[in-house]
C-alpha atoms as a PDB file:
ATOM      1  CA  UNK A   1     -12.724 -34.324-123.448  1.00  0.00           C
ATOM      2  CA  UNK A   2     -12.105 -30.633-124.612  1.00  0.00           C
ATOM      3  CA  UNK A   3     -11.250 -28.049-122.451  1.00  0.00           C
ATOM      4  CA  UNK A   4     -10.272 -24.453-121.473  1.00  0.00           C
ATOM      5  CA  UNK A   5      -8.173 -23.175-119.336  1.00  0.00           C
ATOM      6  CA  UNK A   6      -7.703 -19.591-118.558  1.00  0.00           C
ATOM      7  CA  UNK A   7      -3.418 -18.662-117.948  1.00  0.00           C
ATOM      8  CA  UNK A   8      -1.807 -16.176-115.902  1.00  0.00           C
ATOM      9  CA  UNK A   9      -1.992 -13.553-118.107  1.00  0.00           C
ATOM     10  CA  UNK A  10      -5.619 -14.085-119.291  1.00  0.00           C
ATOM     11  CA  UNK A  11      -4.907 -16.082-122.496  1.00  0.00           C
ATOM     12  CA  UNK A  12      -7.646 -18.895-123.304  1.00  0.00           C
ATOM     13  CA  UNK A  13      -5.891 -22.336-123.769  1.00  0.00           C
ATOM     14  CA  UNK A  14      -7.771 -25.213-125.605  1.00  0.00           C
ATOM     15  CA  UNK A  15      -6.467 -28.787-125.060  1.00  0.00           C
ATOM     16  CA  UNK A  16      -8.088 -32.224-124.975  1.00  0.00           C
ATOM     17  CA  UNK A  17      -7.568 -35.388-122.291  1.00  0.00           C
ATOM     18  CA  UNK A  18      -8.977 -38.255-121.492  1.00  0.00           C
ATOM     19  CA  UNK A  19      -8.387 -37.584-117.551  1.00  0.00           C
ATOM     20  CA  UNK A  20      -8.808 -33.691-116.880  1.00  0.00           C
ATOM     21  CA  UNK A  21      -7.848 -33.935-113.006  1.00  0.00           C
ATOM     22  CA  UNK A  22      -4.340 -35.382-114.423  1.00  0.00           C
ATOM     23  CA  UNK A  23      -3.813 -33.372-117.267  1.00  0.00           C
ATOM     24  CA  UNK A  24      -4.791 -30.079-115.255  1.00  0.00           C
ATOM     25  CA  UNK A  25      -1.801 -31.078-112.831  1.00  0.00           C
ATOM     26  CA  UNK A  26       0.324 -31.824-115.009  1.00  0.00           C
ATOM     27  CA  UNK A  27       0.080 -28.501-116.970  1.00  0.00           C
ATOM     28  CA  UNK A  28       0.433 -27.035-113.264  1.00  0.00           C
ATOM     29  CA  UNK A  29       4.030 -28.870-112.785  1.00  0.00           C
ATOM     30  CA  UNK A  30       5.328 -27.826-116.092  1.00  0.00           C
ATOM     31  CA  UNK A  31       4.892 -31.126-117.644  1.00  0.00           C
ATOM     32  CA  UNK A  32       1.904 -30.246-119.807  1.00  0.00           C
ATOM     33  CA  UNK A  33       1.596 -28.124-122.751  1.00  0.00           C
ATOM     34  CA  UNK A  34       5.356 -25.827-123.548  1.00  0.00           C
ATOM     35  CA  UNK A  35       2.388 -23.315-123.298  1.00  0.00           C
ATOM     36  CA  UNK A  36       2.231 -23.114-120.171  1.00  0.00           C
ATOM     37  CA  UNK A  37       5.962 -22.877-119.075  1.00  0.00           C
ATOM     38  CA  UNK A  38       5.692 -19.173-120.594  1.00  0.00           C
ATOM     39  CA  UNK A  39       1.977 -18.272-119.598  1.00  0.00           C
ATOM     40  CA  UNK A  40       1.208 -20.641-116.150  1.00  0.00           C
ATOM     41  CA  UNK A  41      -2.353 -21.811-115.937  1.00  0.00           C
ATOM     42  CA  UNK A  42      -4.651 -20.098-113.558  1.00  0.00           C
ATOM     43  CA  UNK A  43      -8.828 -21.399-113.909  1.00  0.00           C
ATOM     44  CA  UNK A  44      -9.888 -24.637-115.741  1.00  0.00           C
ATOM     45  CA  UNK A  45     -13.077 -22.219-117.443  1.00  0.00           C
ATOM     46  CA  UNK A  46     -14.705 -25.147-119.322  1.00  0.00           C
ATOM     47  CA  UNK A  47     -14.952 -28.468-120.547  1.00  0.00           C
ATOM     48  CA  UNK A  48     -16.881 -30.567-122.940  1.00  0.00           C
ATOM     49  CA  UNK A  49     -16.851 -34.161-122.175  1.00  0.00           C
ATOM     50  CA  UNK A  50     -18.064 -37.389-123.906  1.00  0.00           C
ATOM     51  CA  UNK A  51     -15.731 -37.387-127.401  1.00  0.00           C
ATOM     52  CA  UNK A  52     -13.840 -39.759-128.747  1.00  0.00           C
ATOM     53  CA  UNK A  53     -10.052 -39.076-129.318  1.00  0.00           C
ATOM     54  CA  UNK A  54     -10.850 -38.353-132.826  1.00  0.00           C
ATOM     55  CA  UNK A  55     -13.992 -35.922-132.327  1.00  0.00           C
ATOM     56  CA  UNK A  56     -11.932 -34.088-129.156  1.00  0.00           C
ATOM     57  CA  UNK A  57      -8.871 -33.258-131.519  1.00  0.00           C
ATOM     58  CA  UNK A  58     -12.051 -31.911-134.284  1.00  0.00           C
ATOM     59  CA  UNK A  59     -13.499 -29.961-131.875  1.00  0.00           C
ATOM     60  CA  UNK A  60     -10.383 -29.016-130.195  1.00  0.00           C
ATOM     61  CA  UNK A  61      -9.536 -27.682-133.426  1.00  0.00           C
ATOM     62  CA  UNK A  62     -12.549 -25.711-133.438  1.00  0.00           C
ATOM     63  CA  UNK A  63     -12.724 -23.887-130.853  1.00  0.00           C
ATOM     64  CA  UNK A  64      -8.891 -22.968-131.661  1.00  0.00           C
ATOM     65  CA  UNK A  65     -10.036 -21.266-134.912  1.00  0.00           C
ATOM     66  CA  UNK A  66     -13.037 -19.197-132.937  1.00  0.00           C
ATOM     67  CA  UNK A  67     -11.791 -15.300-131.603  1.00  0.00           C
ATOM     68  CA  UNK A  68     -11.825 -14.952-127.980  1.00  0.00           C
ATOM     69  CA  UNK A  69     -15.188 -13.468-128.054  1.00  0.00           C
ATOM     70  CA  UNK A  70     -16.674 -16.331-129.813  1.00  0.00           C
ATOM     71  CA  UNK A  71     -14.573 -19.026-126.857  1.00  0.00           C
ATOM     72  CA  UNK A  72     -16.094 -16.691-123.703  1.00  0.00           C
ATOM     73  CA  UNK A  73     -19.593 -17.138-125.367  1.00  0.00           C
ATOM     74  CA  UNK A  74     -19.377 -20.913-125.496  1.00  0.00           C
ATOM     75  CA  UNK A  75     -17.807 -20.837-122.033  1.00  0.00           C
ATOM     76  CA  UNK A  76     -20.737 -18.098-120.865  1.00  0.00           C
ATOM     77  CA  UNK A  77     -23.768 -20.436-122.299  1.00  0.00           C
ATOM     78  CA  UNK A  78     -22.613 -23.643-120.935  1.00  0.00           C
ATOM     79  CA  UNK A  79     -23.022 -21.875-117.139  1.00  0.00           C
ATOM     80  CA  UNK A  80     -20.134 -23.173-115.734  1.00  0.00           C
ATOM     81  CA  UNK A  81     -18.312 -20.815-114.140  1.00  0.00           C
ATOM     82  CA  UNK A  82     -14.439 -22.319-112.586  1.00  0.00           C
ATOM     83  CA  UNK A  83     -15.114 -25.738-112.494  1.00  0.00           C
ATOM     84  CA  UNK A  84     -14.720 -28.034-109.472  1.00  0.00           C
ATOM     85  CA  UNK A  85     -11.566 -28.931-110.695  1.00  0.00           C
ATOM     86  CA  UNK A  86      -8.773 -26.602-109.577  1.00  0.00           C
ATOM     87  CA  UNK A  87      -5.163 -26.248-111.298  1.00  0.00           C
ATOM     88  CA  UNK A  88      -3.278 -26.237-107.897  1.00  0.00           C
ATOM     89  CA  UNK A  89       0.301 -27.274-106.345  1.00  0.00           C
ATOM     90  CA  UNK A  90       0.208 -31.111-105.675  1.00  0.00           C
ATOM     91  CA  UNK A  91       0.007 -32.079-102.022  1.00  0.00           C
ATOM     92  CA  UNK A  92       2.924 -32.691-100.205  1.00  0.00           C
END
């Protein structure tokens, strides 16, 4: 699965996972992406399920090369606006 995640201070993060609720946490606790320990992660925006490892990392690679523009288009036409899938504190 590819995905986007919009930080703190309105960057556009691409990754890939094979289990976005845990890999959405785990960026949230610091123990995702170094990315994130700079620019904390505020709105899952989008993701693109269905890949195999090998096609995630191609299109993750993709969408890394597109501007910002071209990333808020794809995120615009696929109508999903902050996923069900919140980057929050883990319960207590």
């Amino acid at each position: 699965m590819v995905y986007i995640i919009e930080t703190t201070k309105g960057k556009l993060y691409t990754g890939i996972t094979n289990n976005l609720p845990r890999r959405t946490q785990q960026h949230h606790v610091g123990r995702g992406a170094k990315y994130f320990r700079i620019d904390p992660p505020k709105h899952l925006l989008w993701h693109e399920p269905n890949h195999t490892k090998v096609t995630a990392a191609r299109r993750e690679i993709e969408i890394k090369k597109l501007t910002r523009q071209q990333k808020l288009f794809i995120i615009q036409s696929a109508k999903q606006q902050r996923l069900p899938i919140p980057i929050s504190p883990p319960a207590s």
